[in-house]
PDB file of N, CA and C in Angstrom:
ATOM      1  N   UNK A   1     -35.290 -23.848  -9.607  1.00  0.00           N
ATOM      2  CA  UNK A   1     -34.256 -23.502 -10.575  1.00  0.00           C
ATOM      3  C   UNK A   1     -33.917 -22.013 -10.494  1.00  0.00           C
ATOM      4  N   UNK A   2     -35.154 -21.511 -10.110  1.00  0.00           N
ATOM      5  CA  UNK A   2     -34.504 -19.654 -10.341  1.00  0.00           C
ATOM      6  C   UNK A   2     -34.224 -19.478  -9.187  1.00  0.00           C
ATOM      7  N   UNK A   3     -34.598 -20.204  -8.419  1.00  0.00           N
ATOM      8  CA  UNK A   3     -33.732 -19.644  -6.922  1.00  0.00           C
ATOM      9  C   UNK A   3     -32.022 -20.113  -6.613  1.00  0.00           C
ATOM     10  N   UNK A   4     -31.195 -21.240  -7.343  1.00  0.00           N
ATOM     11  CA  UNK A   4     -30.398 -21.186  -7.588  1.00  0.00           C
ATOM     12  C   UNK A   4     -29.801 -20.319  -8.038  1.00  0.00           C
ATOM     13  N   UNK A   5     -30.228 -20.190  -9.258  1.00  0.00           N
ATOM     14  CA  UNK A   5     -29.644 -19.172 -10.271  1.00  0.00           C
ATOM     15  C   UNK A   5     -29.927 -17.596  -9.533  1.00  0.00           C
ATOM     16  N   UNK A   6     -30.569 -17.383  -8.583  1.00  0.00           N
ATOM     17  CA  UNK A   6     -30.552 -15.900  -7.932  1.00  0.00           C
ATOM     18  C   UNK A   6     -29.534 -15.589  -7.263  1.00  0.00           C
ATOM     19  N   UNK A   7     -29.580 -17.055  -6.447  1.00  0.00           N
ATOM     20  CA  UNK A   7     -28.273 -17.027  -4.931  1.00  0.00           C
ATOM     21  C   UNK A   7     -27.386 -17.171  -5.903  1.00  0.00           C
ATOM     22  N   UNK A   8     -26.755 -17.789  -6.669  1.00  0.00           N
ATOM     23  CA  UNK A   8     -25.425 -17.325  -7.513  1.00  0.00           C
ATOM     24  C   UNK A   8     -25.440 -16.243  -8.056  1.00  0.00           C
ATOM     25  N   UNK A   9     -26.154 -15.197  -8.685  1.00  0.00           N
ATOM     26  CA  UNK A   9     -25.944 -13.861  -8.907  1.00  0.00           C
ATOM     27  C   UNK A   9     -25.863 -13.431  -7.584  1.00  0.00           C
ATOM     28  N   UNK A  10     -26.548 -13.374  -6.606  1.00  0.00           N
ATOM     29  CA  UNK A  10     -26.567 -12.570  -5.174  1.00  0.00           C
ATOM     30  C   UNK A  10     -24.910 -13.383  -4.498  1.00  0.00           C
ATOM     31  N   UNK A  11     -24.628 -14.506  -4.767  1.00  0.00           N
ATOM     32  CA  UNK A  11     -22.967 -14.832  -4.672  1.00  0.00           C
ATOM     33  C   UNK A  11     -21.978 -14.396  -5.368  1.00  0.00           C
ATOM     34  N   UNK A  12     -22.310 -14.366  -6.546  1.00  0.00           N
ATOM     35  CA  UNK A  12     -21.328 -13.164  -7.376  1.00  0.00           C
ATOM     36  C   UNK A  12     -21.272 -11.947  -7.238  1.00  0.00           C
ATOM     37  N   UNK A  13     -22.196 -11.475  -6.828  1.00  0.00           N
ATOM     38  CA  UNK A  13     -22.209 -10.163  -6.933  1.00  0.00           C
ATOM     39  C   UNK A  13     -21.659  -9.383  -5.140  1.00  0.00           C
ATOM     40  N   UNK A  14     -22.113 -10.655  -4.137  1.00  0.00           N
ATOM     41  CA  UNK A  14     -21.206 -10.240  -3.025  1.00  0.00           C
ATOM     42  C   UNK A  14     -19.842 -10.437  -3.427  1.00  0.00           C
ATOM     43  N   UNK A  15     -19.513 -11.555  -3.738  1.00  0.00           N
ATOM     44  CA  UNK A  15     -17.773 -11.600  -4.168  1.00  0.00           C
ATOM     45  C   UNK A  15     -17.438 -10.098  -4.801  1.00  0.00           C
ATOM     46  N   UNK A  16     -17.795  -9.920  -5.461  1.00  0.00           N
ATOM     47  CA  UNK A  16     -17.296  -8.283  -6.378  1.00  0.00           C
ATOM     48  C   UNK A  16     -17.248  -7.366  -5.078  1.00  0.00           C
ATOM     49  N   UNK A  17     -18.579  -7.445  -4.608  1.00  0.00           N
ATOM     50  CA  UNK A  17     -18.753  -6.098  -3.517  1.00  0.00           C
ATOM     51  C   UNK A  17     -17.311  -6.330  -2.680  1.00  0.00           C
ATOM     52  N   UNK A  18     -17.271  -7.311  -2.223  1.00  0.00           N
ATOM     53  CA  UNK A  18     -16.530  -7.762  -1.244  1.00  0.00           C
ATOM     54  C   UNK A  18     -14.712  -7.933  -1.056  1.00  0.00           C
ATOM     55  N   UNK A  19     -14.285  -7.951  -2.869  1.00  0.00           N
ATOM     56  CA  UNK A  19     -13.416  -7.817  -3.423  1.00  0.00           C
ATOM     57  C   UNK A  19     -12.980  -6.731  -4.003  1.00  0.00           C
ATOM     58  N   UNK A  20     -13.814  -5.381  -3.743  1.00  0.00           N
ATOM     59  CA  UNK A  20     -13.830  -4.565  -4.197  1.00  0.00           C
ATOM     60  C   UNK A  20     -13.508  -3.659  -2.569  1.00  0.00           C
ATOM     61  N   UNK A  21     -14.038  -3.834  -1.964  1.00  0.00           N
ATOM     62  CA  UNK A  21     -13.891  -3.335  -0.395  1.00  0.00           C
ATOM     63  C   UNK A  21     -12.443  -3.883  -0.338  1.00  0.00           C
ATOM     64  N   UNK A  22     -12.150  -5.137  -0.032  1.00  0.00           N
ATOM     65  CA  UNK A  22     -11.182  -5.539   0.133  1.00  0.00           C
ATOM     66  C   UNK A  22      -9.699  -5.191  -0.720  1.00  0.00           C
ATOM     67  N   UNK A  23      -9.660  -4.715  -2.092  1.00  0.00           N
ATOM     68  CA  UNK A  23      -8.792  -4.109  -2.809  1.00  0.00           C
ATOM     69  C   UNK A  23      -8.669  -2.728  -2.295  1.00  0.00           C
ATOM     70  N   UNK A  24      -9.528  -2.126  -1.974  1.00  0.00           N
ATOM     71  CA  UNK A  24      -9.829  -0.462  -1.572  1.00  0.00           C
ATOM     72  C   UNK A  24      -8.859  -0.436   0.221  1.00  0.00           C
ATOM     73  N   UNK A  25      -8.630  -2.296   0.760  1.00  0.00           N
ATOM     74  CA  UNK A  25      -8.015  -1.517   2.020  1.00  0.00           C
ATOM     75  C   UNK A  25      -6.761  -2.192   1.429  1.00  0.00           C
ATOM     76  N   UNK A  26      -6.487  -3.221   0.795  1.00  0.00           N
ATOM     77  CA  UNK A  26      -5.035  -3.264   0.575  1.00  0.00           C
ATOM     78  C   UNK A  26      -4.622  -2.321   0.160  1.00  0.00           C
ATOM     79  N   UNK A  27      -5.010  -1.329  -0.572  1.00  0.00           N
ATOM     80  CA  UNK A  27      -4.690  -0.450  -1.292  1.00  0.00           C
ATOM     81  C   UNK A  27      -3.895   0.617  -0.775  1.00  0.00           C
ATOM     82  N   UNK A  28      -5.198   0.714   0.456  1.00  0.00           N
ATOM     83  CA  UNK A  28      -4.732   2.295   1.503  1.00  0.00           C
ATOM     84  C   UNK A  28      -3.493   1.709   2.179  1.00  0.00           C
ATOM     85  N   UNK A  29      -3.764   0.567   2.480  1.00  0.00           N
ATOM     86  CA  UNK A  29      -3.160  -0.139   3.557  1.00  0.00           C
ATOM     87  C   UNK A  29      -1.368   0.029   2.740  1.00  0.00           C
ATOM     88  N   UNK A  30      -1.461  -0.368   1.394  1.00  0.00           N
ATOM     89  CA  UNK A  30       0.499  -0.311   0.816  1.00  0.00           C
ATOM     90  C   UNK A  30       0.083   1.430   0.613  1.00  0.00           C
ATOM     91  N   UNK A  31      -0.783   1.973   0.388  1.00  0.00           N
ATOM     92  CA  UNK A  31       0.037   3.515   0.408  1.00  0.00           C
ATOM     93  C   UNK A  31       0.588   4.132   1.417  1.00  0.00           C
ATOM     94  N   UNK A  32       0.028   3.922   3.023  1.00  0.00           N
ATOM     95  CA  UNK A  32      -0.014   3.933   4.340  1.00  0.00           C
ATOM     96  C   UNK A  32       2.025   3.700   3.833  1.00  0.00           C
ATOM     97  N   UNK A  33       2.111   2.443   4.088  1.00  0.00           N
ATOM     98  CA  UNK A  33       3.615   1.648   4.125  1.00  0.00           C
ATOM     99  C   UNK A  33       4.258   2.267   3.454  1.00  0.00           C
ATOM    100  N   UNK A  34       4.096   3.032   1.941  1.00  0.00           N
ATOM    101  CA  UNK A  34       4.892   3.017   1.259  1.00  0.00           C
ATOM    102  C   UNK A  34       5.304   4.873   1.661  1.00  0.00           C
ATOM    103  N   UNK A  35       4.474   5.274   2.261  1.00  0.00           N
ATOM    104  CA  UNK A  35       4.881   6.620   2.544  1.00  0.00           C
ATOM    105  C   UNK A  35       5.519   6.721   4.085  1.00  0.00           C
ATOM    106  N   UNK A  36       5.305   5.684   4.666  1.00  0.00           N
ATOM    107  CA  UNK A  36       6.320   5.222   6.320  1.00  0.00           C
ATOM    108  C   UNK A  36       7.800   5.415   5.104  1.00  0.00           C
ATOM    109  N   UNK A  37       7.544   4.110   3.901  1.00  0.00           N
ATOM    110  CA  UNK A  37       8.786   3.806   4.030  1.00  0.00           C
ATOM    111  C   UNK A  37       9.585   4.599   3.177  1.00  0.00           C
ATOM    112  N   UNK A  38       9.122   6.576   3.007  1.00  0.00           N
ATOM    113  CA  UNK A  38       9.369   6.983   1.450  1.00  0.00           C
ATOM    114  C   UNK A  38      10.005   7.760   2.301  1.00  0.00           C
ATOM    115  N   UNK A  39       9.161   8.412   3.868  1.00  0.00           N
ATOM    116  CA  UNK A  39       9.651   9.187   5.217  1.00  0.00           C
ATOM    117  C   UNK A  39      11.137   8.605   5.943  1.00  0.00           C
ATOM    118  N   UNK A  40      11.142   7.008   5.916  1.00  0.00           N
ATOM    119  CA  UNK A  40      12.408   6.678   6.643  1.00  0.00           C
ATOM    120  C   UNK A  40      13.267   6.794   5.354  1.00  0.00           C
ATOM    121  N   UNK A  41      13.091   6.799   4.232  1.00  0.00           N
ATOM    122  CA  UNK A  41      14.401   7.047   3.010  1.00  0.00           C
ATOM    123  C   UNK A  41      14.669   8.373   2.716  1.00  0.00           C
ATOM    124  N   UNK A  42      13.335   9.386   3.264  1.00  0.00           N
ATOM    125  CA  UNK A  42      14.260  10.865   2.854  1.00  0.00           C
ATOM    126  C   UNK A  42      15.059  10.790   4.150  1.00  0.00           C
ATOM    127  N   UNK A  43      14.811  10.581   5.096  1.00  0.00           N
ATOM    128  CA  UNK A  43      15.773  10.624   6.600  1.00  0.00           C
ATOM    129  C   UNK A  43      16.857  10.132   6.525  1.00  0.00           C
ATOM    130  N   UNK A  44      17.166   9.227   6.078  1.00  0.00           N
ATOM    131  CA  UNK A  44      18.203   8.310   5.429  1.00  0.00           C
ATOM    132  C   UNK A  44      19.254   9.102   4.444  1.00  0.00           C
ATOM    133  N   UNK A  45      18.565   9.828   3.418  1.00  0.00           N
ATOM    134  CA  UNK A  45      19.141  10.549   2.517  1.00  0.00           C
ATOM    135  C   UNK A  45      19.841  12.154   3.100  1.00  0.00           C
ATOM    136  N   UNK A  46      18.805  12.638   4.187  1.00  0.00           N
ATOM    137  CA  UNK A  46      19.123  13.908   4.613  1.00  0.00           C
ATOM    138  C   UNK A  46      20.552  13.587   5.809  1.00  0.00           C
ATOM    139  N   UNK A  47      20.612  12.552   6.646  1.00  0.00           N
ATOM    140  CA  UNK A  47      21.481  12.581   7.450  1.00  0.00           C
ATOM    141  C   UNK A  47      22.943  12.246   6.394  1.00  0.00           C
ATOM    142  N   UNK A  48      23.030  11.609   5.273  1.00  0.00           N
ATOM    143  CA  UNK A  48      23.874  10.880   4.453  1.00  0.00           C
ATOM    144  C   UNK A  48      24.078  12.277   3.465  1.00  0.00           C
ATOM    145  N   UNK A  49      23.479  13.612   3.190  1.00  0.00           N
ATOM    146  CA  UNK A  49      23.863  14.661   2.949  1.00  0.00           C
ATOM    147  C   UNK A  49      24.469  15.079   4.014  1.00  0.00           C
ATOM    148  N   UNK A  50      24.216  15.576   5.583  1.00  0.00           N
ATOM    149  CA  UNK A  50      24.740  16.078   6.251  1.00  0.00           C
ATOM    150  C   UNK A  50      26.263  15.513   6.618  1.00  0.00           C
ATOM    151  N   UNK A  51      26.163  14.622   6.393  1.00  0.00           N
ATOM    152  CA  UNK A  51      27.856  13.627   6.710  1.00  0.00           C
ATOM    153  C   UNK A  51      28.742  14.051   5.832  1.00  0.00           C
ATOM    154  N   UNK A  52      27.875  13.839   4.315  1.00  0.00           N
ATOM    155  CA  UNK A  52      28.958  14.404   3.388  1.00  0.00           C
ATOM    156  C   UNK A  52      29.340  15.935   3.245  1.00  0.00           C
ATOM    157  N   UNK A  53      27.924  16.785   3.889  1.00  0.00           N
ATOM    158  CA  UNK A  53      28.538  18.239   3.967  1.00  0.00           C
ATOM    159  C   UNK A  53      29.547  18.313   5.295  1.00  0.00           C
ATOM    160  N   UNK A  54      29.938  17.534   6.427  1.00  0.00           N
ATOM    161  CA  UNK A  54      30.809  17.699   6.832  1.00  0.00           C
ATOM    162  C   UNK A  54      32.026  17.246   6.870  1.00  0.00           C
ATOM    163  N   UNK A  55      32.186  16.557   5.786  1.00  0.00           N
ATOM    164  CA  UNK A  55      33.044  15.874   5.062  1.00  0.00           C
ATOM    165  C   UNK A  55      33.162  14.618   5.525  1.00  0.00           C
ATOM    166  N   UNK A  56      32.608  13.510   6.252  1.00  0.00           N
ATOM    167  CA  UNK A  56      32.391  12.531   6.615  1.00  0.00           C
ATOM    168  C   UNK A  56      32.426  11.385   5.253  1.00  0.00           C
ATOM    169  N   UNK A  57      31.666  10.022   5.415  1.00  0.00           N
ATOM    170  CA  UNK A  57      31.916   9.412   4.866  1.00  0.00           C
ATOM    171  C   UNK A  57      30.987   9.560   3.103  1.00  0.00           C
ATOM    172  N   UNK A  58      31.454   9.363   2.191  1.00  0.00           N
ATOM    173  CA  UNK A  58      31.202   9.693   0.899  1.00  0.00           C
ATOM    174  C   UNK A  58      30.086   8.834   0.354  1.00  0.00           C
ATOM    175  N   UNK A  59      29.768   8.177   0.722  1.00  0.00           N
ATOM    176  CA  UNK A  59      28.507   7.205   0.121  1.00  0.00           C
ATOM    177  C   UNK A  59      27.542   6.610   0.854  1.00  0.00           C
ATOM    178  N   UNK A  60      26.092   6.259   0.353  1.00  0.00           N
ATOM    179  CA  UNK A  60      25.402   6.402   1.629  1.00  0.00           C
ATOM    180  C   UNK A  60      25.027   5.211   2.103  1.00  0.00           C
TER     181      UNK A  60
END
């Protein structure tokens, strides 16, 4: 009986570890993406200033 009840704490308690690792790389993993995709929108924004400072097209 207590050896059940061990391996389910020692199973719960890997799930946490394990879900806890695993949140820590999704994590990095969308900040990674979200700063690719924060770099291709200032680029986006800076060429769509330069158009309009040369009087090109008005909206971006």
């Amino acid at each position: 009986m207590f050896g059940i009840e061990i391996s389910a704490a020692s199973f719960l308690a890997g799930l946490a570890v394990g879900g806890f690792f695993a949140g820590v790389v999704i994590f990095v993993y969308f900040l990674c993406a979200y700063r690719e995709l924060d770099a291709a929108y200032q680029a986006q924004i800076l060429e769509w200033l330069q158009r309009r400072d040369a009087g090109g097209n008005k909206t971006p």
